[in-house]
C-alpha atoms as a PDB file:
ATOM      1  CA  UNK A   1      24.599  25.469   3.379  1.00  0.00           C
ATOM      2  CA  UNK A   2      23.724  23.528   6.680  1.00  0.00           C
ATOM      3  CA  UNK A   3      19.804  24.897   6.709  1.00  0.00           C
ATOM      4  CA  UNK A   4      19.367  23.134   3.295  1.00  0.00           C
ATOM      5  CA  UNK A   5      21.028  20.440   3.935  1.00  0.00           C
ATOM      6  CA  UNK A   6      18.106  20.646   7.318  1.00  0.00           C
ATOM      7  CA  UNK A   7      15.644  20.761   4.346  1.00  0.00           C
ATOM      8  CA  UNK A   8      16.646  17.765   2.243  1.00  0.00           C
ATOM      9  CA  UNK A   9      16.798  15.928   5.121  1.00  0.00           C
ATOM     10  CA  UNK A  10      13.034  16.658   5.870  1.00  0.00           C
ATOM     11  CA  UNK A  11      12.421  14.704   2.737  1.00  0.00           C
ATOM     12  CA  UNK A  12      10.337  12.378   5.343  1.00  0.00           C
ATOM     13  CA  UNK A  13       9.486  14.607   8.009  1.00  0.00           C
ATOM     14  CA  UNK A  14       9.335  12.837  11.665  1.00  0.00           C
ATOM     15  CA  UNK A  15       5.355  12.168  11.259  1.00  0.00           C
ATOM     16  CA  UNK A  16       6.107  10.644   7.697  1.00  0.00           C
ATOM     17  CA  UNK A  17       8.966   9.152   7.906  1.00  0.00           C
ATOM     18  CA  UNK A  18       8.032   5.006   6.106  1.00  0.00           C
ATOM     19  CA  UNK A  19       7.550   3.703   9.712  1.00  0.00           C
ATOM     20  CA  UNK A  20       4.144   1.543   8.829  1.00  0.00           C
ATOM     21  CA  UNK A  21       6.308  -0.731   6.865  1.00  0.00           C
ATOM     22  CA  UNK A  22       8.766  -0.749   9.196  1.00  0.00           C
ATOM     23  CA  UNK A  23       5.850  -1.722  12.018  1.00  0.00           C
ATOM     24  CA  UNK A  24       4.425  -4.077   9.548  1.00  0.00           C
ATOM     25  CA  UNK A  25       7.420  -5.887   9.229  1.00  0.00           C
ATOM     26  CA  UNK A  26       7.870  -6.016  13.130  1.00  0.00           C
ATOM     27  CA  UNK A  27       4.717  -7.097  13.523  1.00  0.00           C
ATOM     28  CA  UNK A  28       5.037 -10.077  10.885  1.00  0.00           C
ATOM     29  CA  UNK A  29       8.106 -11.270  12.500  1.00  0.00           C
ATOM     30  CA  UNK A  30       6.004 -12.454  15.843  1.00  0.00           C
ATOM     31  CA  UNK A  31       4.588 -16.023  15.565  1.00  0.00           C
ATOM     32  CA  UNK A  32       1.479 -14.596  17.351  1.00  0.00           C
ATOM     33  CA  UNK A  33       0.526 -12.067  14.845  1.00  0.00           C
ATOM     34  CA  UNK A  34      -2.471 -12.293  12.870  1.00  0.00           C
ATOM     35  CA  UNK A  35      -2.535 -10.185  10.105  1.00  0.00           C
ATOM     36  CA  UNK A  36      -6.165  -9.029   9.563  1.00  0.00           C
ATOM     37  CA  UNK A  37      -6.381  -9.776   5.607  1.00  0.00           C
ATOM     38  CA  UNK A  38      -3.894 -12.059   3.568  1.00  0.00           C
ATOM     39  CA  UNK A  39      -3.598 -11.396  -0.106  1.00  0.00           C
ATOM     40  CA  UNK A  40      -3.792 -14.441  -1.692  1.00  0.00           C
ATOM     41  CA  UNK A  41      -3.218 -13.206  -5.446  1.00  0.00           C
ATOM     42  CA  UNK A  42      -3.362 -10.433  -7.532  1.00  0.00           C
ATOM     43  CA  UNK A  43      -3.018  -9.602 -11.111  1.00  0.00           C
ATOM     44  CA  UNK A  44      -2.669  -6.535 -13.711  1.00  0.00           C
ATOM     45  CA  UNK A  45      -4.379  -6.733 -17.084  1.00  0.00           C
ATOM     46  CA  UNK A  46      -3.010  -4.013 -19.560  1.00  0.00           C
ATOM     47  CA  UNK A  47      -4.833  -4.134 -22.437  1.00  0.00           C
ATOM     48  CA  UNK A  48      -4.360  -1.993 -26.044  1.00  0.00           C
ATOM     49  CA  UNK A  49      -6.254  -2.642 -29.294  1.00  0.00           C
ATOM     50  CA  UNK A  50      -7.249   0.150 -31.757  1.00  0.00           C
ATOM     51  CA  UNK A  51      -6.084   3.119 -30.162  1.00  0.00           C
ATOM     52  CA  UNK A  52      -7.852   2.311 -26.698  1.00  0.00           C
ATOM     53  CA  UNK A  53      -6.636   0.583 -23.774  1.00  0.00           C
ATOM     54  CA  UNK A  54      -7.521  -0.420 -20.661  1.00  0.00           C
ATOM     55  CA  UNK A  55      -5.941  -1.387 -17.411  1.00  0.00           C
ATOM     56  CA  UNK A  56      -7.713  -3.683 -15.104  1.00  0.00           C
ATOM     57  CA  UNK A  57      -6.766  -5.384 -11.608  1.00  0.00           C
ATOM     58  CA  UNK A  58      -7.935  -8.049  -9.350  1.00  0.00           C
ATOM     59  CA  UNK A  59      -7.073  -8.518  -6.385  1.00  0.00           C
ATOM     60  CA  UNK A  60      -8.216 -11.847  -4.198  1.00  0.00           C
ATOM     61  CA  UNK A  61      -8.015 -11.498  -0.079  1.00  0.00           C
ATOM     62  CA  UNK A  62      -8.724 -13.909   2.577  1.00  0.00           C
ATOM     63  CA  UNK A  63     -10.184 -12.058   5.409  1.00  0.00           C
ATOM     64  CA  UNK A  64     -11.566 -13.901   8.760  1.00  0.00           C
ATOM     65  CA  UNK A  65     -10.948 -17.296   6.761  1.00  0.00           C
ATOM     66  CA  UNK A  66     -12.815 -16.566   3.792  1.00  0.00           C
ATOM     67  CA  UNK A  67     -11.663 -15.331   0.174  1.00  0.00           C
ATOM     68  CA  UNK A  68     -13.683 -12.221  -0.971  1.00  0.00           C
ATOM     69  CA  UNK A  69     -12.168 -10.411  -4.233  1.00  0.00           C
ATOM     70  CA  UNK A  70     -12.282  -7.210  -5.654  1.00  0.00           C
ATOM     71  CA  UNK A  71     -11.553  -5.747  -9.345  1.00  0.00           C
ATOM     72  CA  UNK A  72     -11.370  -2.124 -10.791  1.00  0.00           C
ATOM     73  CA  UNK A  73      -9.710  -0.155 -13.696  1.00  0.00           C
ATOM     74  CA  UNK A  74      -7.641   2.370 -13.455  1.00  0.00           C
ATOM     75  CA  UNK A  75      -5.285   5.168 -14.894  1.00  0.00           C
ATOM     76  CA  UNK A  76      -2.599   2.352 -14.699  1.00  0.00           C
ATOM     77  CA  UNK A  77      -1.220  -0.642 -13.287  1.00  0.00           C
ATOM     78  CA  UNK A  78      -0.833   0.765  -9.504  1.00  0.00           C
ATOM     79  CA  UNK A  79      -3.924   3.180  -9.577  1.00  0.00           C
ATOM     80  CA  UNK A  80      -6.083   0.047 -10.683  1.00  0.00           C
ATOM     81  CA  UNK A  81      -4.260  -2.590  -7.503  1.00  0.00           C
ATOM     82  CA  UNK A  82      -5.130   0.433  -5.072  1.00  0.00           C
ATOM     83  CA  UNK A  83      -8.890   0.603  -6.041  1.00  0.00           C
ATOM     84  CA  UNK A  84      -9.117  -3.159  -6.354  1.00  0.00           C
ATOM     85  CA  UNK A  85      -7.552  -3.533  -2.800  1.00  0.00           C
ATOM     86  CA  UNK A  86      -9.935  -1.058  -1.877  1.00  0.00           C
ATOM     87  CA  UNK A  87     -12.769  -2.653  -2.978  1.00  0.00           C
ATOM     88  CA  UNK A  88     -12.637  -5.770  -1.215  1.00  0.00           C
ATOM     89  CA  UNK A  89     -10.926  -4.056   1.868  1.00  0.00           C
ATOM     90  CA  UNK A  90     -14.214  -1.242   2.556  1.00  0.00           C
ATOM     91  CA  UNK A  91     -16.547  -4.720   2.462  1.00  0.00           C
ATOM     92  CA  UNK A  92     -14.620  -5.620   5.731  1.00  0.00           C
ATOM     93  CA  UNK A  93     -13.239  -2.847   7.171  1.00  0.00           C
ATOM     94  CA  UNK A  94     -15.292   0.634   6.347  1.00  0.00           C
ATOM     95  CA  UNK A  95     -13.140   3.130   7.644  1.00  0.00           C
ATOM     96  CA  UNK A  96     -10.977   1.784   4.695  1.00  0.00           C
ATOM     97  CA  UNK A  97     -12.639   4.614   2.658  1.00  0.00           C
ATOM     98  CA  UNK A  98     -11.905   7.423   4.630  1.00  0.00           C
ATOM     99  CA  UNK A  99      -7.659   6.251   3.333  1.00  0.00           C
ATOM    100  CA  UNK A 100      -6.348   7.590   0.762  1.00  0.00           C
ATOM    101  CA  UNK A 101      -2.395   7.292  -1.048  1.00  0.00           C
ATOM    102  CA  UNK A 102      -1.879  11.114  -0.926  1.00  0.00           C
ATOM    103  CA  UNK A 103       1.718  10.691  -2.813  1.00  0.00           C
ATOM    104  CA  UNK A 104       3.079   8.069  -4.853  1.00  0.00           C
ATOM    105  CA  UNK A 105       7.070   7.934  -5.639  1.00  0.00           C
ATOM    106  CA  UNK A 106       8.597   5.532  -7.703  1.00  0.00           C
ATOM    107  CA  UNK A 107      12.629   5.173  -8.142  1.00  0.00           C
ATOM    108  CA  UNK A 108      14.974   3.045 -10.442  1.00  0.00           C
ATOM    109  CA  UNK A 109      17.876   2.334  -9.073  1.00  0.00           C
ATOM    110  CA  UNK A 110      21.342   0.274 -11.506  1.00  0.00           C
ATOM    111  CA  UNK A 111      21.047  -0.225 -15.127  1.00  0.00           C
ATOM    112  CA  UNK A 112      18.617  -1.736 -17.190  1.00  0.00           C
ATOM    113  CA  UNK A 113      15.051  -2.544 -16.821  1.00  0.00           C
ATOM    114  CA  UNK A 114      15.897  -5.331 -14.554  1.00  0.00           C
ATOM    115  CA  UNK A 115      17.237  -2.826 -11.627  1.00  0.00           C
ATOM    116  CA  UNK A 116      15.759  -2.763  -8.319  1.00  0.00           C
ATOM    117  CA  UNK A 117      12.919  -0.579  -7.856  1.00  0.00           C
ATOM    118  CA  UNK A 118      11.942   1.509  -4.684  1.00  0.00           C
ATOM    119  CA  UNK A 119       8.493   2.488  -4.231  1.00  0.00           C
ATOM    120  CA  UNK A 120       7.179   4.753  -1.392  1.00  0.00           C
ATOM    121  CA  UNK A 121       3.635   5.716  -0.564  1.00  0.00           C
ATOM    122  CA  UNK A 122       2.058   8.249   1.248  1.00  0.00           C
ATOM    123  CA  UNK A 123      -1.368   7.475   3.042  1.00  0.00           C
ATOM    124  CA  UNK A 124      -3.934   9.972   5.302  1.00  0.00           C
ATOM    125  CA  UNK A 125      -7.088   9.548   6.411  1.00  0.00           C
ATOM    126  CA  UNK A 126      -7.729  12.973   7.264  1.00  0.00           C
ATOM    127  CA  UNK A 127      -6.171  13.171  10.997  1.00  0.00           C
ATOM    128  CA  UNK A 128      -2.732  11.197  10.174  1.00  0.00           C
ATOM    129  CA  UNK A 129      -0.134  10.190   8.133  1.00  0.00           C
ATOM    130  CA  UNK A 130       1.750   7.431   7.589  1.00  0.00           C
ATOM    131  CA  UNK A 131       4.394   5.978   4.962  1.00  0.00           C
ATOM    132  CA  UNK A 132       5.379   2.840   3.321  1.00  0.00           C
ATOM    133  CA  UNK A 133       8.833   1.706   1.453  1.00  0.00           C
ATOM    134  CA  UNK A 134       9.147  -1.781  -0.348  1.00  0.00           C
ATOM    135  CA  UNK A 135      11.696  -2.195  -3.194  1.00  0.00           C
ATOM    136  CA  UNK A 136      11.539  -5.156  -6.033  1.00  0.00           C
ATOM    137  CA  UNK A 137      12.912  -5.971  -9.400  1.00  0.00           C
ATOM    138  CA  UNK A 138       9.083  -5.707 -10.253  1.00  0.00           C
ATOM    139  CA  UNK A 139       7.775  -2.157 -10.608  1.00  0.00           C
ATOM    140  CA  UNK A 140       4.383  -3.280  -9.896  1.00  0.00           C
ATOM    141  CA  UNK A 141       5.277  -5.728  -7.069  1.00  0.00           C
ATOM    142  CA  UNK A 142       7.100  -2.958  -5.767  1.00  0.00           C
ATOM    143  CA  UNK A 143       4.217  -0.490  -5.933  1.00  0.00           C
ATOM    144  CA  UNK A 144       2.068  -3.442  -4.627  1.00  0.00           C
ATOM    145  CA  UNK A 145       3.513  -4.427  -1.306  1.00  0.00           C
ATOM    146  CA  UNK A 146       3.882  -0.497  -0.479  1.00  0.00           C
ATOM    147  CA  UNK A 147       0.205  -0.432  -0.892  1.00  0.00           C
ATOM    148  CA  UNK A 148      -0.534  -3.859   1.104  1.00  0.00           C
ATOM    149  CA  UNK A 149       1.979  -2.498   3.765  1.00  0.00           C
ATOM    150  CA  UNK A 150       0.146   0.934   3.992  1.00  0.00           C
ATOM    151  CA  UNK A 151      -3.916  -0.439   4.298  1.00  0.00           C
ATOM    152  CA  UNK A 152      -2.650  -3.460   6.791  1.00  0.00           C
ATOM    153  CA  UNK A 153      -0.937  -0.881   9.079  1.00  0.00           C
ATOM    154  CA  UNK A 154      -4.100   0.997   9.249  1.00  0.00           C
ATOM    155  CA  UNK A 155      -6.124  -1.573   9.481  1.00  0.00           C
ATOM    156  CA  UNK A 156      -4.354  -2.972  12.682  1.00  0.00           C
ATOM    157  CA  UNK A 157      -3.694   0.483  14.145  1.00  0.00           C
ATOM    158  CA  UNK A 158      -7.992   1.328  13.698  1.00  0.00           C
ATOM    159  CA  UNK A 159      -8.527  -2.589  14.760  1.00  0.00           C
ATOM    160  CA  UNK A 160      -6.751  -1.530  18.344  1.00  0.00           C
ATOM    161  CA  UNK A 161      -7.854   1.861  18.683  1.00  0.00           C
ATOM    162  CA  UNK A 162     -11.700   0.172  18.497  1.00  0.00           C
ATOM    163  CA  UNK A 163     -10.441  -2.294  21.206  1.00  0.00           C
ATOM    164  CA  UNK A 164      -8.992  -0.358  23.495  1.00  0.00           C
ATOM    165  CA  UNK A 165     -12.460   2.104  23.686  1.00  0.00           C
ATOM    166  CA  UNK A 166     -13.948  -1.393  24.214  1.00  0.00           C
ATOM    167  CA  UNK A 167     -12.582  -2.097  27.386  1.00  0.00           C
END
């Protein structure tokens, strides 16, 4: 009984565990931090007619002082946010594309449709990992922060590494 209780607890192994929002958060506390990109609005467009549908996002960032925007479709509301963010992200910040969300979870917590969501994300870019956790009322804002959380923590984290082979 105690080794799988061992096992459930490795839900989030130690490399995994969601410490990049936890950073993120940390780091957005200090009045010196600049974040590298600021979303300043995003939206989901979930369109049926006919039979068909399609599911579109933009996503509007202000990066060095100046707004740059990107839009996609996708499989669904989150899938479409995570290419937009992409999109305008890889214009600024290349290694960008190398990231990928390698799992996605999504939990209701209460009653009703109104109950708090929690929304983790998995990231890699092929040498680490790294997690995110953000809960809402909104599914989607829930989703969407996870995903802000996740590229902003490894856009800082690349940002330094370049510095520090700098000096």
């Amino acid at each position: 009984m105690a080794e799988q209780r061992g096992q459930d607890a490795g839900f989030f192994d130690q490399a995994t565990s969601p410490q990049a929002s936890q950073e993120v958060a940390r780091w957005r506390r200090d009045p010196l931090y600049r974040p590298p990109f600021r979303v300043v609005r995003w939206r989901v467009v979930d369109e049926q007619w006919e039979g068909r549908s399609a599911i579109d996002a933009v996503v509007v960032a202000e990066i060095n002082g100046e707004e740059d925007f990107g839009a996609a479709q996708g499989v669904g509301g989150v899938n479409a946010l995570d290419l937009a963010l992409r999109r305008v992200l890889i214009k600024h910040f290349p290694f960008i594309e190398g990231i990928q969300v390698t799992e996605s979870y999504t939990h209701r917590g209460g009653e009703g449709t109104a109950a708090e969501v929690v929304s983790i994300k998995k990231f890699s870019d092929g040498r680490r990992q790294w997690s995110t956790m953000r809960k809402s009322r909104d599914l989607l804002a829930s989703a969407w922060m996870a995903l802000a959380d996740g590229y902003e923590w490894a856009v800082v984290i690349n940002l330094q590494k370049n510095a520090h082979r700098e000096i």
